[in-house]
Protein backbone atom coordinates (compact mmCIF):
# COMPACT_ATOMS: atom_id res chain seq x y z
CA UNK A 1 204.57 137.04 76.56
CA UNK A 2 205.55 136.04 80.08
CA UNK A 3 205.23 139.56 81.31
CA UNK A 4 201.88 139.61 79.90
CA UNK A 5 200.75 136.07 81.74
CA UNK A 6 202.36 137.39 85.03
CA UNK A 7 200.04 140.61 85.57
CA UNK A 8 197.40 138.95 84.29
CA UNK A 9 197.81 135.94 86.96
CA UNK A 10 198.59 138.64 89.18
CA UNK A 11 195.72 140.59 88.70
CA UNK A 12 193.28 137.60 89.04
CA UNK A 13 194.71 136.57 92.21
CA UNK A 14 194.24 139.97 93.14
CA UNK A 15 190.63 140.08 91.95
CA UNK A 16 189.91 136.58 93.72
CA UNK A 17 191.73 138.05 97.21
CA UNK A 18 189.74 141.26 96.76
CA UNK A 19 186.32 139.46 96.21
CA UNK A 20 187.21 136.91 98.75
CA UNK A 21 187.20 139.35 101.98
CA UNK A 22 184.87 141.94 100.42
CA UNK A 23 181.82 138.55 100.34
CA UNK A 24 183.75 137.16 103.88
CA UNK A 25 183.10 141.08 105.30
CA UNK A 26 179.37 141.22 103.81
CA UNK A 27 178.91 137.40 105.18
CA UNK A 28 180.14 139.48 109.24
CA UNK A 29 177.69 142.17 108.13
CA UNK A 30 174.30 140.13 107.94
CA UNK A 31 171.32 140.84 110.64
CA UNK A 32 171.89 137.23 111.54
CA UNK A 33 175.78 137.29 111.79
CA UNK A 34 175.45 140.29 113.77
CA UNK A 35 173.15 139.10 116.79
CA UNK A 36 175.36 135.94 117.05
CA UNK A 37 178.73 137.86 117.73
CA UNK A 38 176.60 140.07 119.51
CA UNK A 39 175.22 136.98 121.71
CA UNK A 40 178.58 135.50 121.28
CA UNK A 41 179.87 138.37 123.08
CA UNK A 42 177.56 138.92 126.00
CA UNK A 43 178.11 135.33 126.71
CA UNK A 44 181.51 136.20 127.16
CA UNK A 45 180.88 139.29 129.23
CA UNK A 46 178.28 137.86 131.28
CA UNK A 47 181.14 134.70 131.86
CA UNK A 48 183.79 137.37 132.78
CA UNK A 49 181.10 139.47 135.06
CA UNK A 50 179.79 136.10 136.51
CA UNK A 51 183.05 135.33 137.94
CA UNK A 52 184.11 138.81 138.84
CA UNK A 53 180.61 138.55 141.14
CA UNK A 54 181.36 135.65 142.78
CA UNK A 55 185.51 137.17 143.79
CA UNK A 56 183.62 140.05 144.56
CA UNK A 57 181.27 138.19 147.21
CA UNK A 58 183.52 136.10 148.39
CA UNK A 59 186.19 138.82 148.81
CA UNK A 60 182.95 140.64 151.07
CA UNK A 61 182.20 137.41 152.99
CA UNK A 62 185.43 137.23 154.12
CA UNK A 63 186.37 140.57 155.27
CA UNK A 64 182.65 140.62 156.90
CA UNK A 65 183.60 137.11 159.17
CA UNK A 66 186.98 139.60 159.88
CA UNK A 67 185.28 142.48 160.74
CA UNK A 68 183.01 140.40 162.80
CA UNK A 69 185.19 138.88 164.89
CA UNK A 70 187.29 142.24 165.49
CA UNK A 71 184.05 143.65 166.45
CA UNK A 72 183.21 140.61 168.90
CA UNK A 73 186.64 140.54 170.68
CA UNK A 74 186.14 144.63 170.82
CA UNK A 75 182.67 144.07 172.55
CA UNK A 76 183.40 141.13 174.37
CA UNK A 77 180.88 139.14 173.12
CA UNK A 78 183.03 135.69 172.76
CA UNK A 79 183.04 135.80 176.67
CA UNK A 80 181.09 132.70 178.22
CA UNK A 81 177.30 133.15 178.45
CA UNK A 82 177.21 132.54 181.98
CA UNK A 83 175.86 136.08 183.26
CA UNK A 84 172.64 136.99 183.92
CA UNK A 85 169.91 138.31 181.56
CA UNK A 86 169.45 142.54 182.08
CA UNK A 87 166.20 142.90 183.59
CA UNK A 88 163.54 143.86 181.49
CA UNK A 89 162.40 147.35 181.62
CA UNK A 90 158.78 146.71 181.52
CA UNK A 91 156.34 145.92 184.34
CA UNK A 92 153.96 144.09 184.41
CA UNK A 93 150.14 145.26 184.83
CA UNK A 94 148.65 142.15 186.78
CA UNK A 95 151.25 140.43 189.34
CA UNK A 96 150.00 136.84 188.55
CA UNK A 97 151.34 134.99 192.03
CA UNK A 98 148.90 132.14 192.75
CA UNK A 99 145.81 131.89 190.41
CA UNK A 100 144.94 135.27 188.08
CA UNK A 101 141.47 134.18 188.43
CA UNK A 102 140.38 133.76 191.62
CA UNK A 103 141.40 137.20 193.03
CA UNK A 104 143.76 139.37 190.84
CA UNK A 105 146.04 141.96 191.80
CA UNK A 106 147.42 145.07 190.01
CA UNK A 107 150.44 146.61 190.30
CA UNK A 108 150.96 149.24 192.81
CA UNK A 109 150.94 152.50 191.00
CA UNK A 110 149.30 151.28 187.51
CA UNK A 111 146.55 153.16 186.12
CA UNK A 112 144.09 150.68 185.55
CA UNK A 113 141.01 151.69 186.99
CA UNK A 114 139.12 149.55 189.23
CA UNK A 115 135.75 151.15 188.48
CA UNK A 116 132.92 148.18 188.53
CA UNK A 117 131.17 149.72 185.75
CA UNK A 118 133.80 150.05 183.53
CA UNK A 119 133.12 147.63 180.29
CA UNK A 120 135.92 148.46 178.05
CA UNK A 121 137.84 145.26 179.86
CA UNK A 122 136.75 143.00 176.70
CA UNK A 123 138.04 145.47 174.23
């Protein structure tokens, strides 16, 4: 009689355990169980990535200031800013000295012709 009662106990606690996980593993396998681990999960990622980014760009900013200054002390530009602008390669057309318009004067060797008739000086 005791055997009897033992695999029957056993074999409801078996059928309990069994339909137990099979409901708990149809409850992880709804549409709306699914996009919450699913959300759940790219929360997590994006967390993970977020942080990864931010080493990342800090790791870049860093080495950038670095590989600035290496490049500064290479080209000397930390030296004082004492020297002299380069001079400017252009010329200019109309050498403005007193007053432009009470007589101007043009360049010697610019091609800006001097012709009274010419009207394209408004254009």
């Amino acid at each position: 009689m005791f055997r009897r009662t033992f695999w029957f106990t056993t074999g409801v606690a078996a059928g309990v355990w069994a339909t137990t996980k099979v409901n708990r593993k149809l409850r992880q396998l709804t549409p709306e169980s699914l996009a919450a681990t699913a959300a759940n999960k790219a929360i997590e990622a994006g967390g993970r990535f977020k942080d990864r980014a931010v080493d990342f760009a800090l790791d870049v900013r860093d080495h950038m200031a670095r590989r600035e200054a290496e490049l500064g002390d290479a080209l000397g530009l930390d030296a004082p800013a004492d020297r002299e602008l380069p001079r400017s390669g252009r010329y200019a057309a109309i050498e403005n000295r007193n007053s432009p318009k009470d007589n101007p004067r043009y360049a010697e060797g610019s091609a800006y012709l001097t012709n009274p008739y010419n009207r394209n000086e408004d254009h």
